[in-house]
N, C-alpha and C. Protein backbone atom coordinates (compact mmCIF):
# COMPACT_ATOMS: atom_id res chain seq x y z
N UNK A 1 -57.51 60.76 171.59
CA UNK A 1 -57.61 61.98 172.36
C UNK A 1 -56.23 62.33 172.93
N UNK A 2 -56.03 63.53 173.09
CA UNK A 2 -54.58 64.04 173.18
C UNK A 2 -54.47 64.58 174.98
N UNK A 3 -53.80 63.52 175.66
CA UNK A 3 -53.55 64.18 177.19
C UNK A 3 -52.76 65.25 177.39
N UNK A 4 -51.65 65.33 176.45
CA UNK A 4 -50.49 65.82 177.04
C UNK A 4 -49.61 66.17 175.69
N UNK A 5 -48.83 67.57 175.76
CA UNK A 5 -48.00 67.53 174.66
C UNK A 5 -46.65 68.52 174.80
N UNK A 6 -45.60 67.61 174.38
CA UNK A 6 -44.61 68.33 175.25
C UNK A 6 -43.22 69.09 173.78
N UNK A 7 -42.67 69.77 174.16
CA UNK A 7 -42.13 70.57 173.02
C UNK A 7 -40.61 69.49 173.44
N UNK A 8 -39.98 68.95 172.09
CA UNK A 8 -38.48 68.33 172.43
C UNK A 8 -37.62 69.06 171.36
N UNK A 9 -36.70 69.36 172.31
CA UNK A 9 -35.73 70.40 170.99
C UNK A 9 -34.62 69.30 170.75
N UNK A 10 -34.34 69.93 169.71
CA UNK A 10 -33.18 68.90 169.44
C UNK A 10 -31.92 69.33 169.11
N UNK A 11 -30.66 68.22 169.38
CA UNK A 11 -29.27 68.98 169.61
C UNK A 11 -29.56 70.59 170.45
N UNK A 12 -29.99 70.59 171.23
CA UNK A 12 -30.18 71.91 172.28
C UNK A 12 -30.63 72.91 171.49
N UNK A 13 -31.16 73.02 170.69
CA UNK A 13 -31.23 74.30 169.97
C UNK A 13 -32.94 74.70 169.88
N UNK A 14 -32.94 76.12 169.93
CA UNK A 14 -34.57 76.40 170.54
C UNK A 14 -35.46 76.67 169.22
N UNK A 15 -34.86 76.40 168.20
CA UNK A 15 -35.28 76.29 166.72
C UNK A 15 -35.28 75.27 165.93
N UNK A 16 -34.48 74.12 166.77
CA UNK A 16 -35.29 72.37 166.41
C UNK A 16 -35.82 72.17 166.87
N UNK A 17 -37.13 72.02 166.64
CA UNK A 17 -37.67 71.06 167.85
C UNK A 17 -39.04 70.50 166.95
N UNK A 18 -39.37 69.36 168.01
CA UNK A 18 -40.42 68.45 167.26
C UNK A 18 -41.22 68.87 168.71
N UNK A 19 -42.66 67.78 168.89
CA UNK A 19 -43.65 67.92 169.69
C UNK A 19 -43.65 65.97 170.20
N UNK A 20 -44.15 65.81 171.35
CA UNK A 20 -44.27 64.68 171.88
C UNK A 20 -45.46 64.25 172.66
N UNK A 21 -46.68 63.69 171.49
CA UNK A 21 -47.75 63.42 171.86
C UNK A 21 -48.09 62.36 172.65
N UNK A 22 -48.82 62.28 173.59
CA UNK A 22 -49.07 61.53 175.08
C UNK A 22 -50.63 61.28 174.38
N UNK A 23 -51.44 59.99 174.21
CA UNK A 23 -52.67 60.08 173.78
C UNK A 23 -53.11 58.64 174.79
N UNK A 24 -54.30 58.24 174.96
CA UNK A 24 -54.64 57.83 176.06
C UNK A 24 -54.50 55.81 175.35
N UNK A 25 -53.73 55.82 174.45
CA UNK A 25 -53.06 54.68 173.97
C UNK A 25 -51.46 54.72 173.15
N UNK A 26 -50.92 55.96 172.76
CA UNK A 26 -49.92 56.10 172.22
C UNK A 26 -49.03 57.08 172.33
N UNK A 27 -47.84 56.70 172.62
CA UNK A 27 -47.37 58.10 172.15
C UNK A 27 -46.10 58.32 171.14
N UNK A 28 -47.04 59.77 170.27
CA UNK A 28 -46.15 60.18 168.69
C UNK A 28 -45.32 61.36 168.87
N UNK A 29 -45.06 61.11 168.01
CA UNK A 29 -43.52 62.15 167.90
C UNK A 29 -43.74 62.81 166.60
N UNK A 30 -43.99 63.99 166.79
CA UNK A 30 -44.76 64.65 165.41
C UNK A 30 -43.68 65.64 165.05
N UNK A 31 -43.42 66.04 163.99
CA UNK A 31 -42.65 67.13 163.28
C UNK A 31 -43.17 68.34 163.39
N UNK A 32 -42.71 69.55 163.39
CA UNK A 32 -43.02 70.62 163.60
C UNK A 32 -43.04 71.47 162.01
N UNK A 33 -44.46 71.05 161.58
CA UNK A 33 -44.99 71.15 159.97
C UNK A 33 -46.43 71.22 160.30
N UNK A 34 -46.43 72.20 159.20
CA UNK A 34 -47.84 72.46 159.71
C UNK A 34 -49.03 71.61 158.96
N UNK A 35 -48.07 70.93 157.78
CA UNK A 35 -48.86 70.01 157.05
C UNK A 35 -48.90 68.59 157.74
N UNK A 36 -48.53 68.26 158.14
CA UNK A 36 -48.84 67.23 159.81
C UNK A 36 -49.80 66.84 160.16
N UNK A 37 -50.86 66.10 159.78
CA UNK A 37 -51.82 65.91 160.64
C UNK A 37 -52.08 65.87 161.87
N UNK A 38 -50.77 65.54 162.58
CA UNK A 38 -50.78 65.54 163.85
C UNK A 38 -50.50 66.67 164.71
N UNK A 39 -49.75 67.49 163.97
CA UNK A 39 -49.50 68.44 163.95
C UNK A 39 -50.92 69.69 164.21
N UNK A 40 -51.44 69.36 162.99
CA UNK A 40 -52.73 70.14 163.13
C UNK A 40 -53.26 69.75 164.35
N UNK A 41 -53.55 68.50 164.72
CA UNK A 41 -54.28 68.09 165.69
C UNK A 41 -53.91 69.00 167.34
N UNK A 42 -52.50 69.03 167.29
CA UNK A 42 -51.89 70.01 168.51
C UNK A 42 -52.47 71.03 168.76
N UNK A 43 -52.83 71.99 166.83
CA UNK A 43 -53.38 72.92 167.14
C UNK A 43 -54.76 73.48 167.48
N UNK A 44 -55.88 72.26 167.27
CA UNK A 44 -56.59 72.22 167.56
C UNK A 44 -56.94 72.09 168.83
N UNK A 45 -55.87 71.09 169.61
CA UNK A 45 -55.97 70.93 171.28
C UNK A 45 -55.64 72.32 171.69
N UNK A 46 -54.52 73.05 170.95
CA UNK A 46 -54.26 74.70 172.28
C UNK A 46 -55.61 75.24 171.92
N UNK A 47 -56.01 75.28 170.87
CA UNK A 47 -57.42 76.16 170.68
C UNK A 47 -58.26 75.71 171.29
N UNK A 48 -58.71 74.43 171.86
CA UNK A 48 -59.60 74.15 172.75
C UNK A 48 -59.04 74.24 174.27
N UNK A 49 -57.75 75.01 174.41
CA UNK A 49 -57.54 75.07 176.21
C UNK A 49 -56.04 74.16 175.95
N UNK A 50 -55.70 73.29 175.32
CA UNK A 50 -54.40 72.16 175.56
C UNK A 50 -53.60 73.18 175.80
N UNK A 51 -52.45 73.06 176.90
CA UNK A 51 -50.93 73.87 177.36
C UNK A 51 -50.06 72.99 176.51
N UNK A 52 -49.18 73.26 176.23
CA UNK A 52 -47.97 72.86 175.56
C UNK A 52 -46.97 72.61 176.33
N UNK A 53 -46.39 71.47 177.08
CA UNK A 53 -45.13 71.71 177.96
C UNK A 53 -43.96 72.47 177.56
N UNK A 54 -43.08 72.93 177.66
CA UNK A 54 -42.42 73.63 176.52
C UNK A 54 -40.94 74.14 177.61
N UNK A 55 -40.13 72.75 177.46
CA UNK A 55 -38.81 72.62 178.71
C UNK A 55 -37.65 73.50 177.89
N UNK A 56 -37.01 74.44 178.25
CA UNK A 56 -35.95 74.99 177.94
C UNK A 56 -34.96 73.82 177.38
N UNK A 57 -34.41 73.89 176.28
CA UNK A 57 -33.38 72.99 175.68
C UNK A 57 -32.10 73.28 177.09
N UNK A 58 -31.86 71.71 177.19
CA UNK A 58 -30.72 71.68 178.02
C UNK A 58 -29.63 70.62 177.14
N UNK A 59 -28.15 70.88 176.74
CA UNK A 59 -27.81 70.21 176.19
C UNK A 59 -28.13 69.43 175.33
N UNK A 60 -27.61 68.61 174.59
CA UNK A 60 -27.83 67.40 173.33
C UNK A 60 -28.91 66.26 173.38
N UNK A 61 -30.02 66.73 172.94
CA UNK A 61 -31.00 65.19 173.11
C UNK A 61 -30.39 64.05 172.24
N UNK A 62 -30.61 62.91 172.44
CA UNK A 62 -30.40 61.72 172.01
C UNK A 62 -30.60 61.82 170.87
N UNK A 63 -29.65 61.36 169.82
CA UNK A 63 -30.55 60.81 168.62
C UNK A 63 -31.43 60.13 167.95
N UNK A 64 -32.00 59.19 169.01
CA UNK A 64 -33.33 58.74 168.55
C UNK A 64 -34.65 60.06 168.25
N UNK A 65 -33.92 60.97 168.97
CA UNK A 65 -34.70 61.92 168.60
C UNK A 65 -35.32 62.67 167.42
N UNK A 66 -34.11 62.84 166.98
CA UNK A 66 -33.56 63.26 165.67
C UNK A 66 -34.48 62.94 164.63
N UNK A 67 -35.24 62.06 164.39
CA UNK A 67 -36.18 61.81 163.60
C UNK A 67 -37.59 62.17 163.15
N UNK A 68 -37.53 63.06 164.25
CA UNK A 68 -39.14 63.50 164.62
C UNK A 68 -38.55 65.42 163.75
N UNK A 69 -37.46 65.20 163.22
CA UNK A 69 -37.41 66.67 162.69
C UNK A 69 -37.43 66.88 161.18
């Protein structure tokens, strides 16, 4: 089940970005594809009510990040 899902851009830019799933045992780092299962799953949470956190890119995220793109 999906608590929480937060938008991470990457290298600051408001057109990378992946999603950062909070689930009530894990949390994934999903690509922003719509062939994604997990992905889908996001969209199924906004359609049932889920908000999307969605933080203005501030400077360079880490590159561990980087992977989730």
């Amino acid at each position: 089940m999906i608590n929480s899902v937060e938008k991470i851009y990457i290298e600051g830019e408001t057109n990378k970005f992946c999603f950062k799933i909070i689930t009530d045992s894990e949390i994934i780092f999903v690509p922003n594809s719509e062939e994604n299962r997990h992905y889908q799953a996001i969209q199924e949470w906004i359609a049932a009510g889920g908000i999307v956190i969605d933080n203005a890119p501030s400077g360079t995220m880490d590159s561990r990040w980087w992977n989730c793109y």
